[in-house]
Structures are given as structure tokens and as C-alpha cells.
N, C-alpha and C. Protein backbone atom coordinates (compact mmCIF):
# COMPACT_ATOMS: atom_id res chain seq x y z
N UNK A 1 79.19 138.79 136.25
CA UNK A 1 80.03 138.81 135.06
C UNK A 1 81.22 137.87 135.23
N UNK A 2 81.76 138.23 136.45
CA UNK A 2 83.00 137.31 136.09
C UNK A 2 82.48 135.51 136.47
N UNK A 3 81.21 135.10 137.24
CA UNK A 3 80.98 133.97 137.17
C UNK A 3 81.02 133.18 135.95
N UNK A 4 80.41 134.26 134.97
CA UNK A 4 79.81 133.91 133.61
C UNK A 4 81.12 133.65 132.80
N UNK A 5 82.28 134.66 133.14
CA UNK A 5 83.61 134.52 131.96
C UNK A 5 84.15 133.16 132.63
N UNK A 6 84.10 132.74 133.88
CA UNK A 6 84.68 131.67 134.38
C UNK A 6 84.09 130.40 133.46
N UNK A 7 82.84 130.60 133.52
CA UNK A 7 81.95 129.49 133.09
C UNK A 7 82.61 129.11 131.61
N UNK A 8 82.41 130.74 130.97
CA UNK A 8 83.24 130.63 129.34
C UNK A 8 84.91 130.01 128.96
N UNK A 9 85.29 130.30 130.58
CA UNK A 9 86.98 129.42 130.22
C UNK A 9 87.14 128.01 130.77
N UNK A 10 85.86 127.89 131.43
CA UNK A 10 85.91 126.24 131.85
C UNK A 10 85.21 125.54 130.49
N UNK A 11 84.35 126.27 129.87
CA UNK A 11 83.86 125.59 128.39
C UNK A 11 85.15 125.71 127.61
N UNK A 12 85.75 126.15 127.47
CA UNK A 12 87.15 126.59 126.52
C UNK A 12 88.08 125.27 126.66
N UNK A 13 87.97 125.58 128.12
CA UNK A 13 89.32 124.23 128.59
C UNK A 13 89.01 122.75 128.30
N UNK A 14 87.51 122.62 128.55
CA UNK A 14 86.84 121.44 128.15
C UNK A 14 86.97 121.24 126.74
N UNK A 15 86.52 121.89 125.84
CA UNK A 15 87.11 122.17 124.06
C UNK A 15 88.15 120.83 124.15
N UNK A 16 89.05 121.88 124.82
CA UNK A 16 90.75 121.37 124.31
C UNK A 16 90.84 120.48 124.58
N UNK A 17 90.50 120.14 125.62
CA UNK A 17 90.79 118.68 126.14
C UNK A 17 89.76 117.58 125.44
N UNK A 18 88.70 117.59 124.80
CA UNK A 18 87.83 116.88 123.68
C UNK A 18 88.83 117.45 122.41
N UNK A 19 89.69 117.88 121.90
CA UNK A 19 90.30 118.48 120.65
C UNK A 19 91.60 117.75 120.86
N UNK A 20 92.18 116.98 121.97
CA UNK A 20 93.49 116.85 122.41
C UNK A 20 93.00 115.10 122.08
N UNK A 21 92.27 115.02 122.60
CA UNK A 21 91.80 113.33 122.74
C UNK A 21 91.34 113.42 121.67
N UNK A 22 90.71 113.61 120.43
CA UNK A 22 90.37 113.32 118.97
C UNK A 22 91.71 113.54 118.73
N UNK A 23 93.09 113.92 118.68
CA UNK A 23 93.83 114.33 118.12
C UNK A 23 94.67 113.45 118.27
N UNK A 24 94.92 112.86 119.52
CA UNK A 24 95.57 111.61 119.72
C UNK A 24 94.76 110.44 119.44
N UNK A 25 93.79 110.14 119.23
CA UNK A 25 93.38 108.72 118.31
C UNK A 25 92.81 108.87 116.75
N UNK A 26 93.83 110.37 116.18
CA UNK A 26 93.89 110.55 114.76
C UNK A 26 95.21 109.54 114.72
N UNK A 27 96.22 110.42 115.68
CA UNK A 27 97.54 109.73 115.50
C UNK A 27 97.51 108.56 115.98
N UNK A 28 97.15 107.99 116.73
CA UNK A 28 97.40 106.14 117.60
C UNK A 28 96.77 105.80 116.03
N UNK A 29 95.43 106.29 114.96
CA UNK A 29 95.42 106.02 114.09
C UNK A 29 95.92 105.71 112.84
N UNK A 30 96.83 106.76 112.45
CA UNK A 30 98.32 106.77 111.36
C UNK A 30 99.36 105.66 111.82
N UNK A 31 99.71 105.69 113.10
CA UNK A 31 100.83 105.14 113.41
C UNK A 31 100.75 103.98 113.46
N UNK A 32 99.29 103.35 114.22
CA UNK A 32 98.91 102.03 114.27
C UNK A 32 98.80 100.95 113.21
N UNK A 33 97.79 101.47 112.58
CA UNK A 33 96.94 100.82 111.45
C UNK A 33 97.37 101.32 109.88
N UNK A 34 97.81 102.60 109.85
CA UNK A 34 98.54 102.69 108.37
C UNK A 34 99.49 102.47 108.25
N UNK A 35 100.28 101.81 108.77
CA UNK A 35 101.67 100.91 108.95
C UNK A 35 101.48 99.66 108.15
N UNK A 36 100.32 98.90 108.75
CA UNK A 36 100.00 97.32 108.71
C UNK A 36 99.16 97.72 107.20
N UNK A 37 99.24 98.69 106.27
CA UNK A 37 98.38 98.99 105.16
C UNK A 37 97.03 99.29 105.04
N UNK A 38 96.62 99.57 106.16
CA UNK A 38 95.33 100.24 106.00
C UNK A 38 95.38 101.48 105.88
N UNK A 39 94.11 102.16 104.81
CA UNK A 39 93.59 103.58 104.75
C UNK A 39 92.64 103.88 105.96
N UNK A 40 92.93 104.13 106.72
CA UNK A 40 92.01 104.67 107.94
C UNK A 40 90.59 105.84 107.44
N UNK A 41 90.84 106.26 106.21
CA UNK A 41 89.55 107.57 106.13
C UNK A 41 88.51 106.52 105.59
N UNK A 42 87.28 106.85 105.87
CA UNK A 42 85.75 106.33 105.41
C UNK A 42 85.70 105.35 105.90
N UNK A 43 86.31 104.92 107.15
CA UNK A 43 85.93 103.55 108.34
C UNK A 43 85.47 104.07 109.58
N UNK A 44 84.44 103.74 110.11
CA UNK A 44 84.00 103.97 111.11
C UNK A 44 84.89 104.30 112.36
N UNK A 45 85.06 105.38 112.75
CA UNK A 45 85.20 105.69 114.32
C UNK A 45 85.90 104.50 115.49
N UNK A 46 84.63 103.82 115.49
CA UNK A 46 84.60 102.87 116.60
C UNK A 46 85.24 101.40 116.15
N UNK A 47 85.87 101.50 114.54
CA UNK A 47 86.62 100.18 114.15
C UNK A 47 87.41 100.67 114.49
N UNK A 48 87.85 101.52 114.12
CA UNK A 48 89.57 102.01 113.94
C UNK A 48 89.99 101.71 115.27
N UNK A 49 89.41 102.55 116.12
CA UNK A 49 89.51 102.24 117.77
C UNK A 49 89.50 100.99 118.21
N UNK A 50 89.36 100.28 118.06
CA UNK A 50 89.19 98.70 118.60
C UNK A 50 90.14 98.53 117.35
N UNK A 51 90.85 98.51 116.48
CA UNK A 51 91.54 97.65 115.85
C UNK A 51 93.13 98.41 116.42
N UNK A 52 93.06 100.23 116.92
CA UNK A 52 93.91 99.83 117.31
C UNK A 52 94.12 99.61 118.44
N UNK A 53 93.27 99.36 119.65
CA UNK A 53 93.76 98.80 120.84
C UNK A 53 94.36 97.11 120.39
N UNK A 54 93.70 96.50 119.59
CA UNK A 54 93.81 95.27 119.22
C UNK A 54 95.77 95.18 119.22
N UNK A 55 95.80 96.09 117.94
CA UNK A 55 97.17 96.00 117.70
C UNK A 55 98.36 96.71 118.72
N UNK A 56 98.05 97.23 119.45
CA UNK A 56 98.51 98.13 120.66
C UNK A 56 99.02 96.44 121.61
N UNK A 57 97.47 95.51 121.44
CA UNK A 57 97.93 94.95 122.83
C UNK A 57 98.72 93.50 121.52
N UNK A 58 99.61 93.36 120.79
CA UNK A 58 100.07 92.62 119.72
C UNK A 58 99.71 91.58 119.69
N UNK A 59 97.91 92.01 118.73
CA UNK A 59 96.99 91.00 118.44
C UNK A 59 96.12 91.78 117.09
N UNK A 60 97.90 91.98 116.33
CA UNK A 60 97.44 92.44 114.77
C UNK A 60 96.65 91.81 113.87
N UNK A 61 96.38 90.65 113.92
CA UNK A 61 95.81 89.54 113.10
C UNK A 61 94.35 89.81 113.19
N UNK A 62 94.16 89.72 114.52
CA UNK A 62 92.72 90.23 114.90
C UNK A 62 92.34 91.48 114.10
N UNK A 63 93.14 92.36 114.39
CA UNK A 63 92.47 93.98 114.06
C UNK A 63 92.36 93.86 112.27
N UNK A 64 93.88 93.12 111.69
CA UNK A 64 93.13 93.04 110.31
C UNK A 64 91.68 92.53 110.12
N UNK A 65 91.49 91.55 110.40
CA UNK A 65 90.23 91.15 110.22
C UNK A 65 89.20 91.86 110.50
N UNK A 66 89.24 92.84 111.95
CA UNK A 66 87.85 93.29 112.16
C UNK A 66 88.20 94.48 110.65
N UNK A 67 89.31 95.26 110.28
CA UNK A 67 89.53 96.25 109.58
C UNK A 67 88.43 95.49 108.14
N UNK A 68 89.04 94.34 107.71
CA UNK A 68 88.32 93.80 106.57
C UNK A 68 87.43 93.52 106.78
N UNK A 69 86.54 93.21 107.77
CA UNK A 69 85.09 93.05 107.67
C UNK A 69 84.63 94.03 107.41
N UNK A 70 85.35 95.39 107.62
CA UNK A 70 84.68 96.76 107.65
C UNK A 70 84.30 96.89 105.78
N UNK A 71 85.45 96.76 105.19
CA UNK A 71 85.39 96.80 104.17
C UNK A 71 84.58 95.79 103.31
N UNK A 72 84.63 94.85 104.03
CA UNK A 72 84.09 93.29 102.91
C UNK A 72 82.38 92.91 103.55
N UNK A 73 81.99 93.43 104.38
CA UNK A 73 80.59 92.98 105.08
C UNK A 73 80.30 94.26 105.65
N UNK A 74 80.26 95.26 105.56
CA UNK A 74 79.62 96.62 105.94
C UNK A 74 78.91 96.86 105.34
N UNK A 75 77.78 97.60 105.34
CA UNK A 75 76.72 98.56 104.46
C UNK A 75 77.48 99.92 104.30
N UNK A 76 78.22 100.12 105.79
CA UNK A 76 78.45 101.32 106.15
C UNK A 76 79.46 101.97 104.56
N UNK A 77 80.46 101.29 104.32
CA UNK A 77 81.19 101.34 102.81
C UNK A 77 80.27 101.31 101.82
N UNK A 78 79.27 100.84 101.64
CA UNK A 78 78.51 100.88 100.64
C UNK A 78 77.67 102.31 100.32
N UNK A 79 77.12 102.58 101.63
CA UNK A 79 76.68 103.65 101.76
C UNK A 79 77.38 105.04 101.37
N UNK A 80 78.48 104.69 102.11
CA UNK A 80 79.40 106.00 101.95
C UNK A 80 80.04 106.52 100.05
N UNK A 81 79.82 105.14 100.02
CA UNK A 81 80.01 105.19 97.98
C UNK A 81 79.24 105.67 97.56
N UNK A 82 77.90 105.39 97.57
CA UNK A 82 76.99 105.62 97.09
C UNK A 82 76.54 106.94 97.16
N UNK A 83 76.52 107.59 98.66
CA UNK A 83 76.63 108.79 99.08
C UNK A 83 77.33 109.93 97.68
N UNK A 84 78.93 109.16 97.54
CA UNK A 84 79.51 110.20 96.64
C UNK A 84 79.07 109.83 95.46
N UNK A 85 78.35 108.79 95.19
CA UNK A 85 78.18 108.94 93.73
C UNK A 85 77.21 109.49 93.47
N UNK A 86 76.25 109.41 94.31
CA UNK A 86 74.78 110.56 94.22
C UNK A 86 75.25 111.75 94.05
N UNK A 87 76.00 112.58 95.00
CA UNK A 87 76.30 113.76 94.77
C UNK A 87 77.33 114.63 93.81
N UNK A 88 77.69 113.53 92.60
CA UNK A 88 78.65 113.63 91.76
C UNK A 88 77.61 114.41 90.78
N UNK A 89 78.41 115.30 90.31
CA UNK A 89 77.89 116.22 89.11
C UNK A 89 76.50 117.03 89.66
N UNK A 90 76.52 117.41 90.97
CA UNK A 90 75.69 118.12 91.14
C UNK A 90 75.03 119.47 90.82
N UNK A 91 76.16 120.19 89.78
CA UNK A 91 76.00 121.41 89.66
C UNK A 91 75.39 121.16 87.97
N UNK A 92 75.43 119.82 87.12
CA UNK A 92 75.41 119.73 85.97
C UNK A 92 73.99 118.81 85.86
N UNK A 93 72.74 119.43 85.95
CA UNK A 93 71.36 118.77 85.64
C UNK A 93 71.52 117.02 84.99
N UNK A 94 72.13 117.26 83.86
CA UNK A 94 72.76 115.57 83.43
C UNK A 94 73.43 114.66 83.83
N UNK A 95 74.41 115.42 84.71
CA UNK A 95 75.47 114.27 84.84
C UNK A 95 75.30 114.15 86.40
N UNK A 96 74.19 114.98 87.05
CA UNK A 96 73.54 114.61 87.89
C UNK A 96 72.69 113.49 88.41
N UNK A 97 71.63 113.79 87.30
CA UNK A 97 70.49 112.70 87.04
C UNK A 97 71.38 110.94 86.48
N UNK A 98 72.65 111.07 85.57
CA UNK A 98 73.40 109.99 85.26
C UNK A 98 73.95 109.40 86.38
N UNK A 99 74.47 109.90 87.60
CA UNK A 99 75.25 109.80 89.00
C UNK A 99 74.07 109.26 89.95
N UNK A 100 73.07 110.34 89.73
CA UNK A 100 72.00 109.51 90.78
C UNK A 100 71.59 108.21 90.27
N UNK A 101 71.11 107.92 89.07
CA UNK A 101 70.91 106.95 88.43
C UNK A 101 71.84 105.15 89.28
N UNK A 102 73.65 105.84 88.35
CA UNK A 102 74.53 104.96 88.94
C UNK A 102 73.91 104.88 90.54
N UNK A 103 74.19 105.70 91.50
CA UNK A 103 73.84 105.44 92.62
C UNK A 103 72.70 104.39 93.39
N UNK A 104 71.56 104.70 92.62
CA UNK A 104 70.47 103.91 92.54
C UNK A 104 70.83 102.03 92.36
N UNK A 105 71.91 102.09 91.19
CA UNK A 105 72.22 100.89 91.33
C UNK A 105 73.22 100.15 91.64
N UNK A 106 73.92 100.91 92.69
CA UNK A 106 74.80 100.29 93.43
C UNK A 106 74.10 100.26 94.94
N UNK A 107 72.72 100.92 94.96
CA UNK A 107 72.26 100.37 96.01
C UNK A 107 71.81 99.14 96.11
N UNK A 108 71.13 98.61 95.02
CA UNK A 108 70.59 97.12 94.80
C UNK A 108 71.94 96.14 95.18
């Protein structure tokens, strides 16, 4: 028993410490990059991170750019639009089928 509760507070401690490190490259996120005018939500993970080490090591110019490629040459943005426009009016048979529709052609 008590091997097992040990086991359960070394999984616990591990948590926090994966909950502590997402939590600090939310913030290196705000502080970094929504300064220089970027919206940080619906960009990939692994830009944000590299744009802000970029700007960390003061080589802002760079990180705009990779930030705007995200936006201007991604699928990944496209997708994620499209995503919400499919699922717009989902509870309303019409304005369902009208949303999926739109969706359909913002995939083309």
C-alpha cells in the first residue's frame, strides 16, 4: 500500500511540474509575442515557441516573420476556420447544412 500511494504522489508531483512548464510558456507567450501585436490563440504550439526564443535572443524580425507565415502560408489556419465554420449552427438542421456548405468552400 504505501509503495503504491508513493507511486500516486510521484505521479502528482510529475503533474505539476508538466502544469508549471505549460504555464510558463503560456506566459513567456503573453509577454513575448503579444507585445510585438500578435494574437497568440489558434497558432501552433511549436511557432509560438520558436518565435519566442527568437525574440528572447533580440531577433524580433525573425519571429515576426515565422509568426506571419503561420498566418499567410499555413493550412493549419485554414483548417482551424473551417473547423469552426463546419460546426457553426449545429444544433439548427439549416443553418447547419448552410455552415457546412460555407465550410466546404473555404476548403477549395
Amino acid at each position: 500500500m504505501s509503495s503504491d500511494l508513493d507511486a500516486q504522489w510521484d505521479a502528482l508531483a510529475a503533474h505539476g511540474v508538466g502544469m508549471e512548464e505549460l504555464m510558463q510558456k503560456i506566459e513567456d507567450a503573453l509577454t513575448e509575442i503579444v507585445p510585438r501585436g500578435w494574437a497568440v490563440f489558434n497558432m501552433q504550439s511549436e511557432v509560438i515557441a520558436q518565435a519566442v526564443g527568437l525574440v528572447k535572443t533580440d531577433r524580433g524580425g525573425e519571429a515576426d516573420e515565422l509568426l506571419a507565415d503561420q498566418w499567410e502560408t499555413s493550412t493549419y489556419r485554414t483548417k482551424r476556420v473551417c473547423d469552426r465554420v463546419s460546426s457553426m449552427g449545429a444544433a439548427e438542421t439549416t443553418y447547419n447544412a448552410m455552415f457546412l456548405h460555407r465550410a466546404r468552400l473555404l476548403r477549395r
